[in-house]
Every structure is written in C-alpha cells, then in structure tokens.
C-alpha atoms as a PDB file:
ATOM      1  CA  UNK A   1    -110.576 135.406 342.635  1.00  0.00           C
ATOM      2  CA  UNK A   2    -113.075 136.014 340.354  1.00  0.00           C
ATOM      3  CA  UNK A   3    -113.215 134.021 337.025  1.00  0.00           C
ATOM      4  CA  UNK A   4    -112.378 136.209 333.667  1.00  0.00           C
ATOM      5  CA  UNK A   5    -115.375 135.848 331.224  1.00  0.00           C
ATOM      6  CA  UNK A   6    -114.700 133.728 328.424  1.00  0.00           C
ATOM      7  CA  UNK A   7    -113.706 135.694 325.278  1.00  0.00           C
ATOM      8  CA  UNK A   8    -116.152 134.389 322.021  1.00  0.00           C
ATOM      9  CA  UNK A   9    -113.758 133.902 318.669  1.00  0.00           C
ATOM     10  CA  UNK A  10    -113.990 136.048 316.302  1.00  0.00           C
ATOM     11  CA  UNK A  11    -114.909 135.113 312.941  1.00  0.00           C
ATOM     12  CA  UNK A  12    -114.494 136.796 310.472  1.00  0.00           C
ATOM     13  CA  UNK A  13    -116.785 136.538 306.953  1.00  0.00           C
ATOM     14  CA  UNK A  14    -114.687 136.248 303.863  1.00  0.00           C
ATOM     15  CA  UNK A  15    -115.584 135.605 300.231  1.00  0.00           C
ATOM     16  CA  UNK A  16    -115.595 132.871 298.417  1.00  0.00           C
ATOM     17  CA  UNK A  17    -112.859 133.847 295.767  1.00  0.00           C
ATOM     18  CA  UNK A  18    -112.589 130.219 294.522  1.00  0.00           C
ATOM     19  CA  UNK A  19    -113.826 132.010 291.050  1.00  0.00           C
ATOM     20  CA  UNK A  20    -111.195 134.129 290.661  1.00  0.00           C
ATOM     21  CA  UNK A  21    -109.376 130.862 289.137  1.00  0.00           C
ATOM     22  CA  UNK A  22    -111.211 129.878 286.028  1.00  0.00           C
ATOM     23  CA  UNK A  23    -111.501 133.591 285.790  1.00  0.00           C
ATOM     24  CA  UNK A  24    -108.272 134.209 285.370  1.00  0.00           C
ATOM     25  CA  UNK A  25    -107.422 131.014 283.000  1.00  0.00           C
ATOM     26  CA  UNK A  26    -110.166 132.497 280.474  1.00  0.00           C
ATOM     27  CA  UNK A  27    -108.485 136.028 280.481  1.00  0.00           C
ATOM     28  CA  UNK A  28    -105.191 134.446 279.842  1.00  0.00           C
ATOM     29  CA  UNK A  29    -106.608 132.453 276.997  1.00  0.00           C
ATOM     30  CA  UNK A  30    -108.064 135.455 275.398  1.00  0.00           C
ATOM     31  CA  UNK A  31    -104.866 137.686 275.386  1.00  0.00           C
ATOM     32  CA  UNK A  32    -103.342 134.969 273.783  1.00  0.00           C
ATOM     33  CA  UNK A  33    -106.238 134.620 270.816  1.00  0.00           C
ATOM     34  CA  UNK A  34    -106.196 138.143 270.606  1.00  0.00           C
ATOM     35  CA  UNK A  35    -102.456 138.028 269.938  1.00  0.00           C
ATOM     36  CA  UNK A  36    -102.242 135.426 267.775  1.00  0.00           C
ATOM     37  CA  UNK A  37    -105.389 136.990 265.455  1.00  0.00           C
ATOM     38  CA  UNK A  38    -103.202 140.494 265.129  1.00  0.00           C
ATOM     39  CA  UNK A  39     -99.978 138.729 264.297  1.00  0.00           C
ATOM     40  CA  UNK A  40    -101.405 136.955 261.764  1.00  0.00           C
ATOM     41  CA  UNK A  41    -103.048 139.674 259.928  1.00  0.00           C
ATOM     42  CA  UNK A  42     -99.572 141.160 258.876  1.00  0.00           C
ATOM     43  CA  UNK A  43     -97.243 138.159 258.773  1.00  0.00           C
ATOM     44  CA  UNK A  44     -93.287 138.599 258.527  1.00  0.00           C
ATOM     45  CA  UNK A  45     -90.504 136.695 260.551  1.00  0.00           C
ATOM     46  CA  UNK A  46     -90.207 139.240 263.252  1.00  0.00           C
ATOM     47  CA  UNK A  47     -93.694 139.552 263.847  1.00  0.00           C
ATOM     48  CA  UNK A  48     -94.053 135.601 263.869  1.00  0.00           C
ATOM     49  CA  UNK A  49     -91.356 135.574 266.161  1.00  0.00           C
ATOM     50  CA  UNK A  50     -92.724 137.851 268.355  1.00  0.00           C
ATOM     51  CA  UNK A  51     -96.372 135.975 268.143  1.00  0.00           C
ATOM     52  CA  UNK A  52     -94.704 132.571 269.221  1.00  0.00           C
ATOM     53  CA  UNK A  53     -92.902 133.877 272.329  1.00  0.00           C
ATOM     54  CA  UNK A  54     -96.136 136.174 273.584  1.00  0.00           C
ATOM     55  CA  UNK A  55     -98.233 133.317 272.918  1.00  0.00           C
ATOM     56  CA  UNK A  56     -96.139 130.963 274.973  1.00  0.00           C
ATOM     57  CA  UNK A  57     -95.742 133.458 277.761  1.00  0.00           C
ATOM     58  CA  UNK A  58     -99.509 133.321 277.937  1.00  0.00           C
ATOM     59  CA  UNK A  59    -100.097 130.401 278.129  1.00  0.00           C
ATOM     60  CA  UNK A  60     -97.436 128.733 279.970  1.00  0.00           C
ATOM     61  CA  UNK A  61     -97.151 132.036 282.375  1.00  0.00           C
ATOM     62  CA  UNK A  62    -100.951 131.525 283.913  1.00  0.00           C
ATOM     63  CA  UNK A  63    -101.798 129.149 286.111  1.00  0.00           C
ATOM     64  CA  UNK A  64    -104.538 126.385 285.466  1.00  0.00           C
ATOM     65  CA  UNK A  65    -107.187 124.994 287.464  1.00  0.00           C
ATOM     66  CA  UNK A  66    -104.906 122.476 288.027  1.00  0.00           C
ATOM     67  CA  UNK A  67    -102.012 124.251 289.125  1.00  0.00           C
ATOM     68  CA  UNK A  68     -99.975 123.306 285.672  1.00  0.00           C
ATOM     69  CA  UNK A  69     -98.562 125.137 283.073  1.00  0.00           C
ATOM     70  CA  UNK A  70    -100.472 124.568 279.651  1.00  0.00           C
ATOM     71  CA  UNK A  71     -97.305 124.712 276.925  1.00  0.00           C
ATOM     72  CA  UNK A  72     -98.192 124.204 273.278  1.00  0.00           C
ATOM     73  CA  UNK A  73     -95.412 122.729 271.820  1.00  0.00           C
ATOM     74  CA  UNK A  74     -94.597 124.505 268.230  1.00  0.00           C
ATOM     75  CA  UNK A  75     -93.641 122.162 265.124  1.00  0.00           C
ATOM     76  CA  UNK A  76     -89.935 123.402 263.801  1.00  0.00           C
ATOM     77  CA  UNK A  77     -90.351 122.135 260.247  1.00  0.00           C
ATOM     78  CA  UNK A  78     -93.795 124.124 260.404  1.00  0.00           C
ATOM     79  CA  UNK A  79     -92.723 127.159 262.107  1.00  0.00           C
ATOM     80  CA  UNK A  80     -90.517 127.267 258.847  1.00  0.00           C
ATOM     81  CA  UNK A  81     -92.633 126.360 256.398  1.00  0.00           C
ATOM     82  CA  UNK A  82     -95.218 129.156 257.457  1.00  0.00           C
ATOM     83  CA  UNK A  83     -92.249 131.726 257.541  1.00  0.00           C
ATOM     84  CA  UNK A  84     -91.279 130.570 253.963  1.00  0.00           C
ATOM     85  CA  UNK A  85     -94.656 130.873 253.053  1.00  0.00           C
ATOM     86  CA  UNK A  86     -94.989 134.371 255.023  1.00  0.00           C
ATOM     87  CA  UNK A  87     -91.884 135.799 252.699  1.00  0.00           C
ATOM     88  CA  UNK A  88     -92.859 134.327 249.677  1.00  0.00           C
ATOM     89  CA  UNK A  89     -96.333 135.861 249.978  1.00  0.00           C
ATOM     90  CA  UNK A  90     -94.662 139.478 250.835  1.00  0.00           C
ATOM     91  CA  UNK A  91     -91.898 139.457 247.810  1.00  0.00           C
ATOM     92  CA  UNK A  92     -95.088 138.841 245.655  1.00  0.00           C
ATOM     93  CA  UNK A  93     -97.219 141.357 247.159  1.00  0.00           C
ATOM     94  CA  UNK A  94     -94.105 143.589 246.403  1.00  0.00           C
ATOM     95  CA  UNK A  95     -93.985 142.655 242.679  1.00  0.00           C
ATOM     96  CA  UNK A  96     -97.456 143.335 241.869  1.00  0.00           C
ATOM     97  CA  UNK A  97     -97.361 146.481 243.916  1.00  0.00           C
ATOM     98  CA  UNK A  98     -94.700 147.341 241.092  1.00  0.00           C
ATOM     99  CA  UNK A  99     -96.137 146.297 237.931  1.00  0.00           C
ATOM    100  CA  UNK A 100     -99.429 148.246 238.871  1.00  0.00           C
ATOM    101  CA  UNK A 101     -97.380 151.027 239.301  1.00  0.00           C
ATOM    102  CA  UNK A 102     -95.839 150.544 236.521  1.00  0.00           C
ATOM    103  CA  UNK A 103     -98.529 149.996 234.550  1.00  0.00           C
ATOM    104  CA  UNK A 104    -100.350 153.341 235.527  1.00  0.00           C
ATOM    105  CA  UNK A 105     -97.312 154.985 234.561  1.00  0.00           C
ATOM    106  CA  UNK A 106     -97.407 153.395 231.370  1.00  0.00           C
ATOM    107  CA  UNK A 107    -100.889 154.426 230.970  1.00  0.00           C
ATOM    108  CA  UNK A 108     -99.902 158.077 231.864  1.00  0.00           C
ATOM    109  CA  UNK A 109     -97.839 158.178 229.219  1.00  0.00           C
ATOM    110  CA  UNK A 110    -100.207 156.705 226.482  1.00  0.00           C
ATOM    111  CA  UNK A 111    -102.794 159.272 227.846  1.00  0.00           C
ATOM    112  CA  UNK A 112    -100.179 162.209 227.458  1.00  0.00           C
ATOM    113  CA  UNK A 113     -99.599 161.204 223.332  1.00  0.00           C
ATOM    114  CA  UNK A 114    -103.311 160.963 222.654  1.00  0.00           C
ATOM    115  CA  UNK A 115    -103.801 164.151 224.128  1.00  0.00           C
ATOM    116  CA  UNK A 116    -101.258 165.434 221.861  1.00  0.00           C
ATOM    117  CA  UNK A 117    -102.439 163.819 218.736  1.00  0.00           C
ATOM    118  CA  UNK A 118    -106.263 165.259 219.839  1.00  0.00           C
ATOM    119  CA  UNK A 119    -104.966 168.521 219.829  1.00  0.00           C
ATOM    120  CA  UNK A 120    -103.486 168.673 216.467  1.00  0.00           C
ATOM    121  CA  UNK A 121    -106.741 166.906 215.080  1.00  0.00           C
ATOM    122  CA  UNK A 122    -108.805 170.063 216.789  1.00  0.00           C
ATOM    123  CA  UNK A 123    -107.075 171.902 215.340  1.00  0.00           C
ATOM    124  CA  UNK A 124    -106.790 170.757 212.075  1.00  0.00           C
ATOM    125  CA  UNK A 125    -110.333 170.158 212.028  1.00  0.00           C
ATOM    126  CA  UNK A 126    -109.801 166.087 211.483  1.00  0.00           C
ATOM    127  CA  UNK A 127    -112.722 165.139 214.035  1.00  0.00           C
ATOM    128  CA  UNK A 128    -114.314 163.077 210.921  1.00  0.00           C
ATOM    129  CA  UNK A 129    -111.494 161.590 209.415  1.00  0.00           C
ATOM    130  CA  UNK A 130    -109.311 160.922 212.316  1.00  0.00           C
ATOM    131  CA  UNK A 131    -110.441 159.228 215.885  1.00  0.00           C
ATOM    132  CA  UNK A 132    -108.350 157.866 219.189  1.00  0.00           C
ATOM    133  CA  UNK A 133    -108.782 154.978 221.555  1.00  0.00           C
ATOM    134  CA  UNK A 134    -107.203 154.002 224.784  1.00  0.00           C
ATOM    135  CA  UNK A 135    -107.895 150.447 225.217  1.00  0.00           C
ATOM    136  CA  UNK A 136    -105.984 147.234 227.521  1.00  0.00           C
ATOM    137  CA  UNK A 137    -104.131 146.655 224.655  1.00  0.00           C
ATOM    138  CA  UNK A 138    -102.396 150.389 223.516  1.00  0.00           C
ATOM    139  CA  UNK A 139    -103.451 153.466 222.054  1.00  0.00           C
ATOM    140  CA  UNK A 140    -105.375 152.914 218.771  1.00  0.00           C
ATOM    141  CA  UNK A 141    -105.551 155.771 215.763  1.00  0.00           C
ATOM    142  CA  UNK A 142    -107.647 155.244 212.974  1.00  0.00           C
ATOM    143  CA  UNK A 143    -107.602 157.169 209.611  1.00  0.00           C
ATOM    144  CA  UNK A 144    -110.054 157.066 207.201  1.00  0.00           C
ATOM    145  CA  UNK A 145    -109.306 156.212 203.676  1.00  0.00           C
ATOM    146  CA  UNK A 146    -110.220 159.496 202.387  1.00  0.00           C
ATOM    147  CA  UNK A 147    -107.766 161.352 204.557  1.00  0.00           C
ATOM    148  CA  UNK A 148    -105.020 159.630 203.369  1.00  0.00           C
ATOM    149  CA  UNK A 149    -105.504 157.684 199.537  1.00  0.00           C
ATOM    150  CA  UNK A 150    -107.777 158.742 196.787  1.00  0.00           C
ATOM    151  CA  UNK A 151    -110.534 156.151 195.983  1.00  0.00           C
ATOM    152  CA  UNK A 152    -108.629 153.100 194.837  1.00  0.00           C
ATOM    153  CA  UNK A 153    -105.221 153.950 194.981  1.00  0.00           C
ATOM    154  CA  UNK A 154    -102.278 153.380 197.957  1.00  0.00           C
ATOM    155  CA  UNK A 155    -100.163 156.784 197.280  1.00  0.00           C
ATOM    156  CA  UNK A 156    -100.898 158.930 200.081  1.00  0.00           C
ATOM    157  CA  UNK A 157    -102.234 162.120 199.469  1.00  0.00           C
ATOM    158  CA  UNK A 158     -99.959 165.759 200.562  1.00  0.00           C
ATOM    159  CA  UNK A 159    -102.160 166.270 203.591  1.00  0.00           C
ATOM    160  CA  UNK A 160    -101.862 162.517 204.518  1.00  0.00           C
ATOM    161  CA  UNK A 161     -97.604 162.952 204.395  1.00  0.00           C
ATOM    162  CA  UNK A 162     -98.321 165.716 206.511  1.00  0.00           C
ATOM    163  CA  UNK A 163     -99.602 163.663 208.802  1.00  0.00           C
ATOM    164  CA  UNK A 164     -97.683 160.664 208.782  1.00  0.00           C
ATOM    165  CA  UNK A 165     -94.820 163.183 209.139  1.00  0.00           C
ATOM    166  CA  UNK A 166     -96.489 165.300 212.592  1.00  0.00           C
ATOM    167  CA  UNK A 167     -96.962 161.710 213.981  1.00  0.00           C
ATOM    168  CA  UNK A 168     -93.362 160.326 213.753  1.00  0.00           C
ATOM    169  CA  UNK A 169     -92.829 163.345 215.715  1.00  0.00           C
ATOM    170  CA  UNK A 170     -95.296 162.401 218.178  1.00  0.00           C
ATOM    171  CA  UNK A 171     -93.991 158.742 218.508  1.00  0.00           C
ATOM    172  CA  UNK A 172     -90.108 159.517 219.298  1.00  0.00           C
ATOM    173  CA  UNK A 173     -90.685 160.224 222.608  1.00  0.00           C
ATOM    174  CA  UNK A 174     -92.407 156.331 222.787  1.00  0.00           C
ATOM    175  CA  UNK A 175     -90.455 154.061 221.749  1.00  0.00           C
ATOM    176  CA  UNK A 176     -92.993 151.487 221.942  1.00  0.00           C
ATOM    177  CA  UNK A 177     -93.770 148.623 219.281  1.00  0.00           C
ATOM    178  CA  UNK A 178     -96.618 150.081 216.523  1.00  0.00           C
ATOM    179  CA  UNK A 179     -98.214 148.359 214.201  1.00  0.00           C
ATOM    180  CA  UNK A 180    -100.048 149.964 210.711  1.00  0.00           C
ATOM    181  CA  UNK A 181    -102.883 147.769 209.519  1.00  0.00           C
ATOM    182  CA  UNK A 182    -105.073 148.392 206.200  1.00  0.00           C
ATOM    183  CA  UNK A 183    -108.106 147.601 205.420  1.00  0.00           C
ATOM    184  CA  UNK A 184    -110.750 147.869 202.949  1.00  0.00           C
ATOM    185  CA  UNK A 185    -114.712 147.771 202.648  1.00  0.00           C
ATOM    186  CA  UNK A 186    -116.147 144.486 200.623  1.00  0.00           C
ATOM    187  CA  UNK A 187    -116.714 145.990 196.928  1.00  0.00           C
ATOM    188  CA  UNK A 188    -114.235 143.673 194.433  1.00  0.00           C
ATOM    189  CA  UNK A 189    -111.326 145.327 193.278  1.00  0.00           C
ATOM    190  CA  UNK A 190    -109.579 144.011 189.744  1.00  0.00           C
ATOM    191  CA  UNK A 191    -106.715 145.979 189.053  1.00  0.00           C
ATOM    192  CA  UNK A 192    -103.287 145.331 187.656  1.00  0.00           C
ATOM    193  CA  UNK A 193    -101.454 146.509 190.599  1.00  0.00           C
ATOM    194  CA  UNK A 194    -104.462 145.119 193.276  1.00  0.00           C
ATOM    195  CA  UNK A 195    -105.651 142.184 192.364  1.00  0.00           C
ATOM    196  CA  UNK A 196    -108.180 142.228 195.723  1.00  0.00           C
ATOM    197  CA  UNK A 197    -108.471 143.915 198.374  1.00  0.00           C
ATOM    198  CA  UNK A 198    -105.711 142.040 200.477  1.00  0.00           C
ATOM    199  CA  UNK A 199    -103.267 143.285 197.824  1.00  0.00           C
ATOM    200  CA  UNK A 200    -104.506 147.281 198.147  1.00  0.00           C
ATOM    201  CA  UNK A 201    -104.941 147.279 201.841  1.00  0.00           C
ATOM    202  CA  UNK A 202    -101.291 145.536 202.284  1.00  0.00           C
ATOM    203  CA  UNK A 203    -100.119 148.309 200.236  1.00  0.00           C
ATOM    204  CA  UNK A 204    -101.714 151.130 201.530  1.00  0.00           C
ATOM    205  CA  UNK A 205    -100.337 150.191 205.178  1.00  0.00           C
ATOM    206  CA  UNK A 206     -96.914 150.020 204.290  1.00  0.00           C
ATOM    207  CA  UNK A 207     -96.888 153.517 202.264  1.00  0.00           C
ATOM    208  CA  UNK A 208     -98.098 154.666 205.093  1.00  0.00           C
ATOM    209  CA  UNK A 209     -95.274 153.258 207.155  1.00  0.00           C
ATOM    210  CA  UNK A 210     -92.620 154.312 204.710  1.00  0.00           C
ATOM    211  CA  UNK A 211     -93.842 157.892 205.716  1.00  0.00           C
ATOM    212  CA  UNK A 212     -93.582 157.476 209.412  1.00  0.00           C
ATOM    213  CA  UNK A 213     -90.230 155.667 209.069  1.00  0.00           C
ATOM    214  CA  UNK A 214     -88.126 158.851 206.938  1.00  0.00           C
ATOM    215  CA  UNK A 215     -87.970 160.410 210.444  1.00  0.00           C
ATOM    216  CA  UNK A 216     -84.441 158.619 211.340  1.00  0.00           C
ATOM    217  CA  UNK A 217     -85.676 159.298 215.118  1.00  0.00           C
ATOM    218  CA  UNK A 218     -87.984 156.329 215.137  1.00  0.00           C
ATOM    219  CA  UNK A 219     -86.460 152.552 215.612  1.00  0.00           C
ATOM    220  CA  UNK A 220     -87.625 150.613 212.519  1.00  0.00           C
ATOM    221  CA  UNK A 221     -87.184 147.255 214.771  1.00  0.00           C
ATOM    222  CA  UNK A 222     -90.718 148.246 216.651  1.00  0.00           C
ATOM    223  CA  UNK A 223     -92.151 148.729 213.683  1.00  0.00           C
ATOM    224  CA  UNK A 224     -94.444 146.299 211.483  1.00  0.00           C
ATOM    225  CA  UNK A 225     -97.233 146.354 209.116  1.00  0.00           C
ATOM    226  CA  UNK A 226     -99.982 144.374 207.144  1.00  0.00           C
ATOM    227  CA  UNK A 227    -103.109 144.063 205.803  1.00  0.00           C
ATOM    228  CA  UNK A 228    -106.523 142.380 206.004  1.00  0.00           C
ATOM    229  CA  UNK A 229    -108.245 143.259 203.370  1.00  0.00           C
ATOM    230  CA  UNK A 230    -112.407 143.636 203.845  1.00  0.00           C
ATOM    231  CA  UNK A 231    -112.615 140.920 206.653  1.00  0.00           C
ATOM    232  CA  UNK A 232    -112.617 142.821 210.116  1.00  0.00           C
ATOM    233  CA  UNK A 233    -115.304 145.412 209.368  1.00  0.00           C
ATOM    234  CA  UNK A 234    -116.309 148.161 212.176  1.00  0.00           C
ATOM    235  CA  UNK A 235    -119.393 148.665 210.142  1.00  0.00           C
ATOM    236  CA  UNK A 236    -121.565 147.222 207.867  1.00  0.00           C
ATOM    237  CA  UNK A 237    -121.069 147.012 204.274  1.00  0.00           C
ATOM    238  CA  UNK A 238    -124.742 147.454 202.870  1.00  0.00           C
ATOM    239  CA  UNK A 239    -124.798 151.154 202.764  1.00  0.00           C
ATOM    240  CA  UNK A 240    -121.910 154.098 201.454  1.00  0.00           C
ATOM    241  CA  UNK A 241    -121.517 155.201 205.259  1.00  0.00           C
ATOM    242  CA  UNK A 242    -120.679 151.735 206.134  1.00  0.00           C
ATOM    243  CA  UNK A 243    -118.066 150.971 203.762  1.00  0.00           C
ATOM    244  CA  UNK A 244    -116.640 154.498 204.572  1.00  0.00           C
ATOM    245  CA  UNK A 245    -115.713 153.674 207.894  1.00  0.00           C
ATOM    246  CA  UNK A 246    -114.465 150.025 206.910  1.00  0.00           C
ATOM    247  CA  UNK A 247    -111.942 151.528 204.658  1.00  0.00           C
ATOM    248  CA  UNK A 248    -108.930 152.744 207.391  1.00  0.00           C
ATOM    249  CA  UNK A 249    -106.194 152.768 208.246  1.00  0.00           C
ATOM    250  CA  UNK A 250    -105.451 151.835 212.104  1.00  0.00           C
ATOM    251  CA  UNK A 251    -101.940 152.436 213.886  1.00  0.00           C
ATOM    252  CA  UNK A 252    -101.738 150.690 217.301  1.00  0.00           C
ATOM    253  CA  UNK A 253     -98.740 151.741 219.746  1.00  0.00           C
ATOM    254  CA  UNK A 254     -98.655 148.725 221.798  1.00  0.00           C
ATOM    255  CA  UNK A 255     -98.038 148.586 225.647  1.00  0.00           C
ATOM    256  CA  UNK A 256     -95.221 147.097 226.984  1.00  0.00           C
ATOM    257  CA  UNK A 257     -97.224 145.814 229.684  1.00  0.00           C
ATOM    258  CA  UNK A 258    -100.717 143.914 230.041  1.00  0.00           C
ATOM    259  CA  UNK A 259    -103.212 147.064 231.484  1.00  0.00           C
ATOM    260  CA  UNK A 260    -105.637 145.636 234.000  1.00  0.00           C
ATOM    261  CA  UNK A 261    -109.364 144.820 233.244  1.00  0.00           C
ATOM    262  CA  UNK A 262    -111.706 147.545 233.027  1.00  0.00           C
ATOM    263  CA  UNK A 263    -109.255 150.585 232.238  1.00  0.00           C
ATOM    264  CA  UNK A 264    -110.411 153.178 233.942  1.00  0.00           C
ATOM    265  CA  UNK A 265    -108.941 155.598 231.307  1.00  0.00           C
ATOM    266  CA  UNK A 266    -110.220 154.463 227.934  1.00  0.00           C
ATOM    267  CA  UNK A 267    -110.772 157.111 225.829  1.00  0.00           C
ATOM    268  CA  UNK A 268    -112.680 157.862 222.550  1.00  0.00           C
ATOM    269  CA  UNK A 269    -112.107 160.574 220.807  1.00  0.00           C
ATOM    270  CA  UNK A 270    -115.760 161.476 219.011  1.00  0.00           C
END
C-alpha cells in the first residue's frame, strides 16, 4: 500500500497585539482626566458625586499591565470638606449675582430722576446755574448761589422756592437718604447774623431744606444738612468766575448700595 504524503502544518502569521495593553491603560487614564477636568469646572454635590463614581469606574474597570485593578481610595473627611467648600462658593456666587443686580437697578432708577430733573432745567433754561452728576456714591445736584440767595444773604429767592418745591416732587418717588450741603467762596464775611462763612453756608443749606421738607410726601428721617463754609472749593478763588462756582449749594441722594468701580453710567450734565 502506498504511503500517504506527509501533510506540512500550517502556520498561520498573527500579530503581535501585545500593544494593545498599555494602549488601552493610557485611554482609560485619559477618560478619567478628562472627566475629572469637566466636573470640576462647575462644582456642586451631584456633579461631584457623579465625578467620584465615573472616575472610579475608570480606573478600577480597566485592566493594568499587571492584570490589577488600580483603585484610588477617596478621603471621606475631604470628599466633605470640598463639597462644603463647593456650596459655600455657589451660595456666594448667588449673592453677588444679586447685589449686582440690584445695584443696576438701583442705578436705573437714579438715571430715571436725573433725567427728569435735566428736563425741567432745559426747559427752564437753568444749564448755567444748575448741573447733575451720577457718581459711585448717588446722584449729585448743584445750585449756584445766584439761583437761589441774593449776594450775602440765606433767604431763598421766589424762583429758588420754585425749585426746591418741583424737586420734592421729584424725590417722593425715592425715598433715599439726601443730604443739602452749603458752601461759600473764601472772601470774609462780618455780619451780625454770619459771623463767617461756616455760619452763612450752614444757613443757607438748611433754608433750603426747610423748602424741600413742606411737601409732607418726603420722610424728614432721610433727610440732613450742613455746611462747610469756603473749605472744599471746585474752583479757584483768585478770580470772580472762581468764587462763582465755589458758592453752591449741592444736594446728594445717596445710594442704598455701594455702585461698582468705574460706573459705566456717570453722567454730567454740561
């Protein structure tokens, strides 16, 4: 009988795939950085919650080169501390998202009474006697002296009661804190009823407050004023134009809350 031929094996080539390992380890590693970096941009409980358990899925769900799981054990008291941390940082995030809002509301409304008081200087045709100012600290009117007092005295003029009297008006609608504060240019004054400047420019602010205050709308309880006399000048006191524009009288309605640097919405009315 004749002798079958010897069949040869069969080999087959395969791949080394030995690579696929380490391969495989480094994706793992970088789903799990790429998780943790997107928690941690928005941090809250759930999302924390929700970071731990992917990242321990990734990196105890992939096998190592050495066949072992690679756990990373997470503190307790720290897990805590970071969540306290997380909510405390939120709450105050809240809070300031408020008061800014708040604040620009409060602006609003500072910017809606100047605009009223602008249109009643147009037209009255005050533009030279009679400016407005919206600055961190409130809206800021100033009257010259000559639109309210005749030279040396503290009795307001007719005109200047008409004022005083369109402005209450104006202010009922705010009931904000407002201060009246007189002052003077630097020429001596020796009179029986002003001894100095302090004592006319004292005087001249309250008159003008008594006028505001006969509108029984306003809350006197906001309402203050004083006087400083010659010493915080806006211009200097060499020449007649100088001491014209030291001797005002400024009314400040006061925010209720501090405005932010750099107002965007200071005003000046020229």
């Amino acid at each position: 009988m004749a002798k079958r031929p010897k069949r040869h094996a069969q080999h087959e080539e395969h791949m080394d795939e030995s690579w696929l390992i380490p391969y495989a380890d480094l994706l793992t590693l970088l789903l799990a950085l790429f998780i943790v970096l997107f928690a941690s941009s928005e941090m809250d409980a759930k999302k924390f919650d929700q970071m731990v358990r992917s990242f321990n899925v990734a990196m105890n769900g992939g096998v190592g080169v050495l066949d072992q799981p690679s756990p990373v054990p997470l503190d307790p008291m720290l897990q805590q501390q970071t969540l306290h941390k997380g909510a405390q940082e939120a709450e105050k995030t809240e809070e300031e998202r408020k008061l800014e809002e708040a604040i620009r509301k409060e602006t609003e409304d500072l910017k809606k009474l100047q605009t009223q008081l602008e249109g009643y200087i147009q037209s009255n045709q005050l533009q030279d006697k009679l400016q407005t100012k919206l600055t961190d600290e409130g809206l800021l009117i100033t009257i010259l002296d000559n639109a309210l007092f005749d030279s040396g005295k503290a009795d307001l003029k007719p005109e200047a009661r008409k004022l005083a009297a369109e402005m209450a008006v104006m202010l009922v609608p705010h009931p904000k804190k407002v201060t009246v504060t007189g002052h003077t240019d630097n020429v001596p004054i020796n009179r029986v009823e002003f001894p100095s400047n302090w004592d006319l420019s004292v005087k001249r602010s309250v008159n003008f407050l008594k006028v505001l205050l006969e509108n029984n709308n306003l809350d006197p309880t906001k309402f203050s004023a004083t006087g400083v006399g010659e010493y915080h000048p806006v211009a200097d006191n060499k020449d007649a134009a100088g001491r014209a524009k030291n001797r005002r009288v400024e009314v400040a309605i006061l925010r209720d809350l501090a405005s932010p640097p750099n107002n965007s919405m200071n005003h000046t009315n020229p």
